[in-house]
Protein backbone atom coordinates (compact mmCIF):
# COMPACT_ATOMS: atom_id res chain seq x y z
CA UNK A 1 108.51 98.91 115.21
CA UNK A 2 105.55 97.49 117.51
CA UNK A 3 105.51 93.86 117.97
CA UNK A 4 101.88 93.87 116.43
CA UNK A 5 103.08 95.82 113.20
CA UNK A 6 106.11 93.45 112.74
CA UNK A 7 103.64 90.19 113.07
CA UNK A 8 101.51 91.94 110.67
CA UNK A 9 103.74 92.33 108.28
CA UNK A 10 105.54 89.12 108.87
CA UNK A 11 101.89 88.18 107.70
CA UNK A 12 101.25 89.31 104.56
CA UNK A 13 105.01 88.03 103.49
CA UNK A 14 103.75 84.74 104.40
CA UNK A 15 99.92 84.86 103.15
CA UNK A 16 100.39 86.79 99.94
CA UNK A 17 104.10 85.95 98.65
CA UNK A 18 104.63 82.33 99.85
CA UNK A 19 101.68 80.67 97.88
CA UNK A 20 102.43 81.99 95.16
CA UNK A 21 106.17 80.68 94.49
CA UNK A 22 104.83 77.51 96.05
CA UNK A 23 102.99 77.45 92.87
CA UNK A 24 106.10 78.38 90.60
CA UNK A 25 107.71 75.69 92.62
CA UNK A 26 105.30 73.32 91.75
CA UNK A 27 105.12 74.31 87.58
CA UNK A 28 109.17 73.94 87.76
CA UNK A 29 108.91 70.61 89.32
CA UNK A 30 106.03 69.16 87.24
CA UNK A 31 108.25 70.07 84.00
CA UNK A 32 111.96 69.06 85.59
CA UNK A 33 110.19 65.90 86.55
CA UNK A 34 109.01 64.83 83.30
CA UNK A 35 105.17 64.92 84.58
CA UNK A 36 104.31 68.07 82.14
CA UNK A 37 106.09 68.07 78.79
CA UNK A 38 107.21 71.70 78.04
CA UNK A 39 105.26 71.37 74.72
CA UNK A 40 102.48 71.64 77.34
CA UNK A 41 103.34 74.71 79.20
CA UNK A 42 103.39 76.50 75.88
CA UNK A 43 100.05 75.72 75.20
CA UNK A 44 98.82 76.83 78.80
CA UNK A 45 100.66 79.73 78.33
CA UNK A 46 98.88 80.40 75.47
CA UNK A 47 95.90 79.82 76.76
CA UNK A 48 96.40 82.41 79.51
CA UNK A 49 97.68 85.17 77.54
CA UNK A 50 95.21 84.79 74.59
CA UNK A 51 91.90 84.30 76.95
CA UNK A 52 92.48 84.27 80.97
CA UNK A 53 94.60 87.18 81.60
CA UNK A 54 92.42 89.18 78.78
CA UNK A 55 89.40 87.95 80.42
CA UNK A 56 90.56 89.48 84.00
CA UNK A 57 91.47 92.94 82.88
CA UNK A 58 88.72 93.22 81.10
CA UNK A 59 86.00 92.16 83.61
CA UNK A 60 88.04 94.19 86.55
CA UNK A 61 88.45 97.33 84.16
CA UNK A 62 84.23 97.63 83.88
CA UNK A 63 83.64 97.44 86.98
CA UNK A 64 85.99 100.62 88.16
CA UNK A 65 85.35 103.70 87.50
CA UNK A 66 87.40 106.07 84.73
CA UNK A 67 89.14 108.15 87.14
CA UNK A 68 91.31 104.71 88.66
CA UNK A 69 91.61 103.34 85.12
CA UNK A 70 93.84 106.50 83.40
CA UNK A 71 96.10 108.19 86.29
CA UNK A 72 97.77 110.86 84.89
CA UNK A 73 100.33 110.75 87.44
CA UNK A 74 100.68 106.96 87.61
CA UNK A 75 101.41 106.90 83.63
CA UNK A 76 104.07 109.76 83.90
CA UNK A 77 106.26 108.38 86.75
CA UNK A 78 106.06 104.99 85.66
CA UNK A 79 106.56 105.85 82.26
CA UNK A 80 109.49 108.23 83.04
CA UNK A 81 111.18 105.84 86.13
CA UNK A 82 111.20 103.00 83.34
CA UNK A 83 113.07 104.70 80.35
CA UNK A 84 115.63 106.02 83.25
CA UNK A 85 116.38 102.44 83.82
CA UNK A 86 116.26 101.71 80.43
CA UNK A 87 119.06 104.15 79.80
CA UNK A 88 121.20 103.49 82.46
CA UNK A 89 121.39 99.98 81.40
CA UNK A 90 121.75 100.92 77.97
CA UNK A 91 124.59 103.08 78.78
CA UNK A 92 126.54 101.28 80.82
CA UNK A 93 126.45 98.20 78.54
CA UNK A 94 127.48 100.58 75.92
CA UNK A 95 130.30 101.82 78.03
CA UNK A 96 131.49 98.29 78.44
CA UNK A 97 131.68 98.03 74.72
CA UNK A 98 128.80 95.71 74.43
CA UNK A 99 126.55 95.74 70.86
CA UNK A 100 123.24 97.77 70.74
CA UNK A 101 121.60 94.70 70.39
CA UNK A 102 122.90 93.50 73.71
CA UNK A 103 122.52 96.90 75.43
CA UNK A 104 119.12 97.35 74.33
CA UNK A 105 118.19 93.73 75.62
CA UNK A 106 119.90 94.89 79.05
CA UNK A 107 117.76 97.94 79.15
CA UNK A 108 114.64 95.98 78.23
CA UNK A 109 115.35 93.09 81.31
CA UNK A 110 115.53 95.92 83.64
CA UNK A 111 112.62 97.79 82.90
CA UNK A 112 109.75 95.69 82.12
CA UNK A 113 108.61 93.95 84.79
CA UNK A 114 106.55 90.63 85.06
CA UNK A 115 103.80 92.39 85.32
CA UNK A 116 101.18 90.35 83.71
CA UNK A 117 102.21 86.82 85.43
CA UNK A 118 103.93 87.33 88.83
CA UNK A 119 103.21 90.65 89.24
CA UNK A 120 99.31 90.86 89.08
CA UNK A 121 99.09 87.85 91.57
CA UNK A 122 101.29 89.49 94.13
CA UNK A 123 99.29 93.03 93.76
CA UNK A 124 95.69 91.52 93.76
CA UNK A 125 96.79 89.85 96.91
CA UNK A 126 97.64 93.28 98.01
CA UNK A 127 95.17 95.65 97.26
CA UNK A 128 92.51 93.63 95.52
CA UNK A 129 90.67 95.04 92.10
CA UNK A 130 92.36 98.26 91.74
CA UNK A 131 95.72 96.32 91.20
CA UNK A 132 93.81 95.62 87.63
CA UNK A 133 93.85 99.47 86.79
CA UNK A 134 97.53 99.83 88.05
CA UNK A 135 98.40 96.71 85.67
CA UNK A 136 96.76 98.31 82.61
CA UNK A 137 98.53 101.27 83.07
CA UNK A 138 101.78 99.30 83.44
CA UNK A 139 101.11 97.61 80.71
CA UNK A 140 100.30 100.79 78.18
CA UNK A 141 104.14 101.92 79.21
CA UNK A 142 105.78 98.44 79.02
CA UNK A 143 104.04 97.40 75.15
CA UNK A 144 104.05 101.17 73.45
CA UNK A 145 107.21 102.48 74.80
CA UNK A 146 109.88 100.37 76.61
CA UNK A 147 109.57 97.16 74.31
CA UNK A 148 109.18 99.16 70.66
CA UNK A 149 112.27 101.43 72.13
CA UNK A 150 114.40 97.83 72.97
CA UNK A 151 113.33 96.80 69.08
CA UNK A 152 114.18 100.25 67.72
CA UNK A 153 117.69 100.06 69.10
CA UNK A 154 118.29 96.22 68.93
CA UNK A 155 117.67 96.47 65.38
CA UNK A 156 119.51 100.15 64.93
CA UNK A 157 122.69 97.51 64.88
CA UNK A 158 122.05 95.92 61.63
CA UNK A 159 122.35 97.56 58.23
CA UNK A 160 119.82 96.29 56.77
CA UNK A 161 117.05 96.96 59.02
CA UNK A 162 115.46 100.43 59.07
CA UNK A 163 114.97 101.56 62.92
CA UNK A 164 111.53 103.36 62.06
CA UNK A 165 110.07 100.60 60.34
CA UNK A 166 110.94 98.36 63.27
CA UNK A 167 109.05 100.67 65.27
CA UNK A 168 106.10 100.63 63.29
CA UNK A 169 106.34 96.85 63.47
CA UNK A 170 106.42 96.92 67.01
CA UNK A 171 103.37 99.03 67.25
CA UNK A 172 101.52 97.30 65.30
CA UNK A 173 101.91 93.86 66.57
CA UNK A 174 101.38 95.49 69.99
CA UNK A 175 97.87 96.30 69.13
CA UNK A 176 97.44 92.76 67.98
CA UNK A 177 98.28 91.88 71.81
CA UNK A 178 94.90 90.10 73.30
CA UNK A 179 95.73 91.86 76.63
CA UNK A 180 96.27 95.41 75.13
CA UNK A 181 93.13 94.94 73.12
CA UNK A 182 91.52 93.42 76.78
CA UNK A 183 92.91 97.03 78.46
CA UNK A 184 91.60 99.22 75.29
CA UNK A 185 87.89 97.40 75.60
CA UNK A 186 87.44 97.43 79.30
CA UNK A 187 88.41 101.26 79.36
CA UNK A 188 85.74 101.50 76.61
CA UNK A 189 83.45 99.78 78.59
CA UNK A 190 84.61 102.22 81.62
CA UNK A 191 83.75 105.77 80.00
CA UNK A 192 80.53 103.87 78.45
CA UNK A 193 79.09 102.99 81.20
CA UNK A 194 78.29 99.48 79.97
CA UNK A 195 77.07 96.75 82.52
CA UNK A 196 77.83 93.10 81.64
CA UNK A 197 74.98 90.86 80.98
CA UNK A 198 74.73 88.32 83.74
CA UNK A 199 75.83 85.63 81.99
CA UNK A 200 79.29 87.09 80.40
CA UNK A 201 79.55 88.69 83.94
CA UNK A 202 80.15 85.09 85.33
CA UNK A 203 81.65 83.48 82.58
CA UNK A 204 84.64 86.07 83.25
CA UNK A 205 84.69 85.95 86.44
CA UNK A 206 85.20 82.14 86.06
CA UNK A 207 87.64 82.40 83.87
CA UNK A 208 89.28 85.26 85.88
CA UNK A 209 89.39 82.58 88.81
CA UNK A 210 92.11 80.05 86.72
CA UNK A 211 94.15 83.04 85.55
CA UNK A 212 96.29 83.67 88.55
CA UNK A 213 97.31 80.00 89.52
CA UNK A 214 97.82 78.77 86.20
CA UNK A 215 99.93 82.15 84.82
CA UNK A 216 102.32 80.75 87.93
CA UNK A 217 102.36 77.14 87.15
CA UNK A 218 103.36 78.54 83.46
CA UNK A 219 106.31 80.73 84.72
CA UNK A 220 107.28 77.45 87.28
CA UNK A 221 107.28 75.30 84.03
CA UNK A 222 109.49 78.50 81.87
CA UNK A 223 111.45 78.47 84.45
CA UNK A 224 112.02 74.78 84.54
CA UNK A 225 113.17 74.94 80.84
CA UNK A 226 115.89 77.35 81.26
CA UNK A 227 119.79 76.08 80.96
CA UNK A 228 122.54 78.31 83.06
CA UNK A 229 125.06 78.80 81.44
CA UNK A 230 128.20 80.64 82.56
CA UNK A 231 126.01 84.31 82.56
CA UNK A 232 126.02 84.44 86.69
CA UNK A 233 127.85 87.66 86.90
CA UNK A 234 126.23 89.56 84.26
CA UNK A 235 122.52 88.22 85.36
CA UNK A 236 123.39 89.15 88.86
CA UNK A 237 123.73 92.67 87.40
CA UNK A 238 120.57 92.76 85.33
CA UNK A 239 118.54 91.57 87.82
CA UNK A 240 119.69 94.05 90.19
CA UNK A 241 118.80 96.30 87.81
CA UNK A 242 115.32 95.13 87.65
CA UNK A 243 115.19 94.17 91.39
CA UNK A 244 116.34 97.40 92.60
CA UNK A 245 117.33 100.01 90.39
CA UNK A 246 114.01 99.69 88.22
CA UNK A 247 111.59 100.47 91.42
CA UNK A 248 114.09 103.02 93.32
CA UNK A 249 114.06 105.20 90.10
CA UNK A 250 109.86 104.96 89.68
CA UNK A 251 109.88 105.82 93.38
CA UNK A 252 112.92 108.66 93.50
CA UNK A 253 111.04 110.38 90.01
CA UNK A 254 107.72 110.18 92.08
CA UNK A 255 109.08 112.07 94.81
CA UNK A 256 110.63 114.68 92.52
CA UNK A 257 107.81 114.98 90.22
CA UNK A 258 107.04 118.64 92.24
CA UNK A 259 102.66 118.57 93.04
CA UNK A 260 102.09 115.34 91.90
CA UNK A 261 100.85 112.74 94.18
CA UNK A 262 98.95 109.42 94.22
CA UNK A 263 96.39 108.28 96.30
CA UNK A 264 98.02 105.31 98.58
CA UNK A 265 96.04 102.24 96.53
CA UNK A 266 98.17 103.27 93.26
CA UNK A 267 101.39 104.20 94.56
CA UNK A 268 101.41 100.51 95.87
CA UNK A 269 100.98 99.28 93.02
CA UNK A 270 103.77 101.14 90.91
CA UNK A 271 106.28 100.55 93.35
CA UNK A 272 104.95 96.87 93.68
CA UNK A 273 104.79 96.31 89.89
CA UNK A 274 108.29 98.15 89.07
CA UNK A 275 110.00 95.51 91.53
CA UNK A 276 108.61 92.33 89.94
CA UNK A 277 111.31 90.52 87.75
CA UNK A 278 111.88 90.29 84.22
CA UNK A 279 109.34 89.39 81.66
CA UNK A 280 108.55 85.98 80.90
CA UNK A 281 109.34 86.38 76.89
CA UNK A 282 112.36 88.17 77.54
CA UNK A 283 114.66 84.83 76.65
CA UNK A 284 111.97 84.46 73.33
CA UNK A 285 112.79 87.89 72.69
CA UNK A 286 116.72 87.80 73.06
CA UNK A 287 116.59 84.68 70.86
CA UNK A 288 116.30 87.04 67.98
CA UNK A 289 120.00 88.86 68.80
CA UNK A 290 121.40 85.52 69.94
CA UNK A 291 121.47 86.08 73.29
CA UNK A 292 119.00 83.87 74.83
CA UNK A 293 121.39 82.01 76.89
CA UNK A 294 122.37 85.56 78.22
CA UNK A 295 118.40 86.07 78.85
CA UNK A 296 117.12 83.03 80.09
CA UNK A 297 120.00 83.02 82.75
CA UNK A 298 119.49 86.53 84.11
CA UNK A 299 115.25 85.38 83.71
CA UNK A 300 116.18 82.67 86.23
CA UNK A 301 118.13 84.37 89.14
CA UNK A 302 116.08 87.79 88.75
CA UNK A 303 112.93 85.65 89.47
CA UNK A 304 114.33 83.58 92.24
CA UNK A 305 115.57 86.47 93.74
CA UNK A 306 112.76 88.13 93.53
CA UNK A 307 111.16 86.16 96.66
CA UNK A 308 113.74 87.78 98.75
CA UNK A 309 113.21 91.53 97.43
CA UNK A 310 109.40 91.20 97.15
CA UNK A 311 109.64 90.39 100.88
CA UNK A 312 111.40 93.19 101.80
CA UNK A 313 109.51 95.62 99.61
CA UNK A 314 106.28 94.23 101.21
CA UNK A 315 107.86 94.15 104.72
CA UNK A 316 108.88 98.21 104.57
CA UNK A 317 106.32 99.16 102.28
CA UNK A 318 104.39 102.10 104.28
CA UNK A 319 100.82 100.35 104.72
């Protein structure tokens, strides 16, 4: 490798990735510190889920074009990379005689992604606007298939629950989700044609500006509320399931997948979005099984790890 290409790519380690866990530094300290009750954070997470984030995709998905909003190709290998991982962790917690409750939680943390938080900051800094059509179709995968499929099997477990209706459940309060309703009206807006009025056009795009900076401060202050327990080993193996096994199976099914191909813009963006860590909710989530300890452990290493592998995915990345 030339000297030019390593200081290049030395670069965009330090210009895109740095910042932005300097942020999630910051959100960890101001809560650890006392500055920003966590009563707080949940509010600006709120805030960011129910209107920012929305707000983005929206805007972004208007002003691109149909063809970069739906990828057939895009949908299939993510879609089909993330239930492999979902199954392989399944299985082998099942094979170490773990619940299906617990094995369907260890599926879920390896397969959805931070996509909407961590991941969208990292991939905007990357590739700019398209990363918005590469997050809603990450996002179509994660909320109809990979989360409803954890519930399904989570729930399987107990007698009393019927598996179908917790799928139903799933789906429906999916479609209740601000940002899946955000990604079903901006591709609306997309095969429409519709151009924003001038003055909703800015008011997004001012409200697109905040989402990025304060979505980190939130997972910083998340982050800052989590108590290890004694989890390390098995959230060293989770998040190496996310960290690596989740984007080398997106990537190995892409290369398999015989005449399909992706323009280099979108297969940047799956292999960038399948190696962000877990999911912010995925501790809220495990709450419900009692294994939030279990969660908010593996939530904490995966994502502090993460700066190391995002590095090195960036660094060897073909450009």
């Amino acid at each position: 490798m030339s000297d030019a290409l390593y200081r290049s790519r030395i670069r965009v380690i330090l210009d895109i990735v740095l910042p932005i866990y300097l942020i999630i530094v910051v959100g960890y300290a101001a809560v650890r510190s006392g500055f920003i009750e966590a009563v707080t954070i949940k509010a600006f997470g709120r805030f960011v889920i129910t209107f920012c984030l929305p707000c983005t995709i929206f805007h972004a998905l208007t002003q691109l074009p149909i063809s970069e909003v739906v990828n057939q190709t895009y949908l299939l290998v993510y879609g089909i990379g993330s239930l492999l991982t979902f199954g392989a962790a399944y299985l082998g917690a099942r094979l170490r005689s773990q619940s299906s409750s617990h094995a369907a939680l260890c599926g879920l943390g390896s397969a959805m992604p931070n996509s909407a938080f961590i991941g969208i900051s990292i991939v905007s800094g990357v590739l700019g606007s398209q990363a918005i059509a590469g997050l809603a179709m990450c996002m179509m995968i994660e909320n109809m298939l990979i989360l409803p499929l954890c519930i399904v099997l989570a729930t399987g477990s107990n007698v009393h629950h019927n598996p179908l209706q917790a799928f139903s459940a799933a789906l429906a309060q999916t479609f209740k989700n601000p940002l899946v309703i955000a990604i079903s009206a901006g591709m609306s807006a997309a095969v429409l044609g519709i151009s924003l009025p001038t003055p909703i056009d800015k008011a997004l795009t001012m409200m697109a500006g905040i989402s990025s900076p304060l979505a980190l401060f939130v997972v910083g202050g998340v982050l800052a509320q989590v108590k290890l327990q004694s989890h390390w080993g098995h959230s060293l193996w989770l998040s190496f399931g996310k960290l690596v096994l989740h984007p080398t199976v997106v990537l190995l099914t892409l290369w398999l997948m015989p005449g399909e191909d992706l323009d280099h813009g979108l297969f940047l963006a799956l292999i960038l979005f399948a190696s962000m860590p877990m999911a912010a909710f995925f501790p809220v989530l495990a709450l419900r099984y009692g294994e939030e300890q279990m969660a908010a452990s593996a939530l904490f290493i995966s994502t502090l790890l993460s700066l190391l592998s995002i590095s090195l995915v960036l660094y060897f990345i073909p450009k």
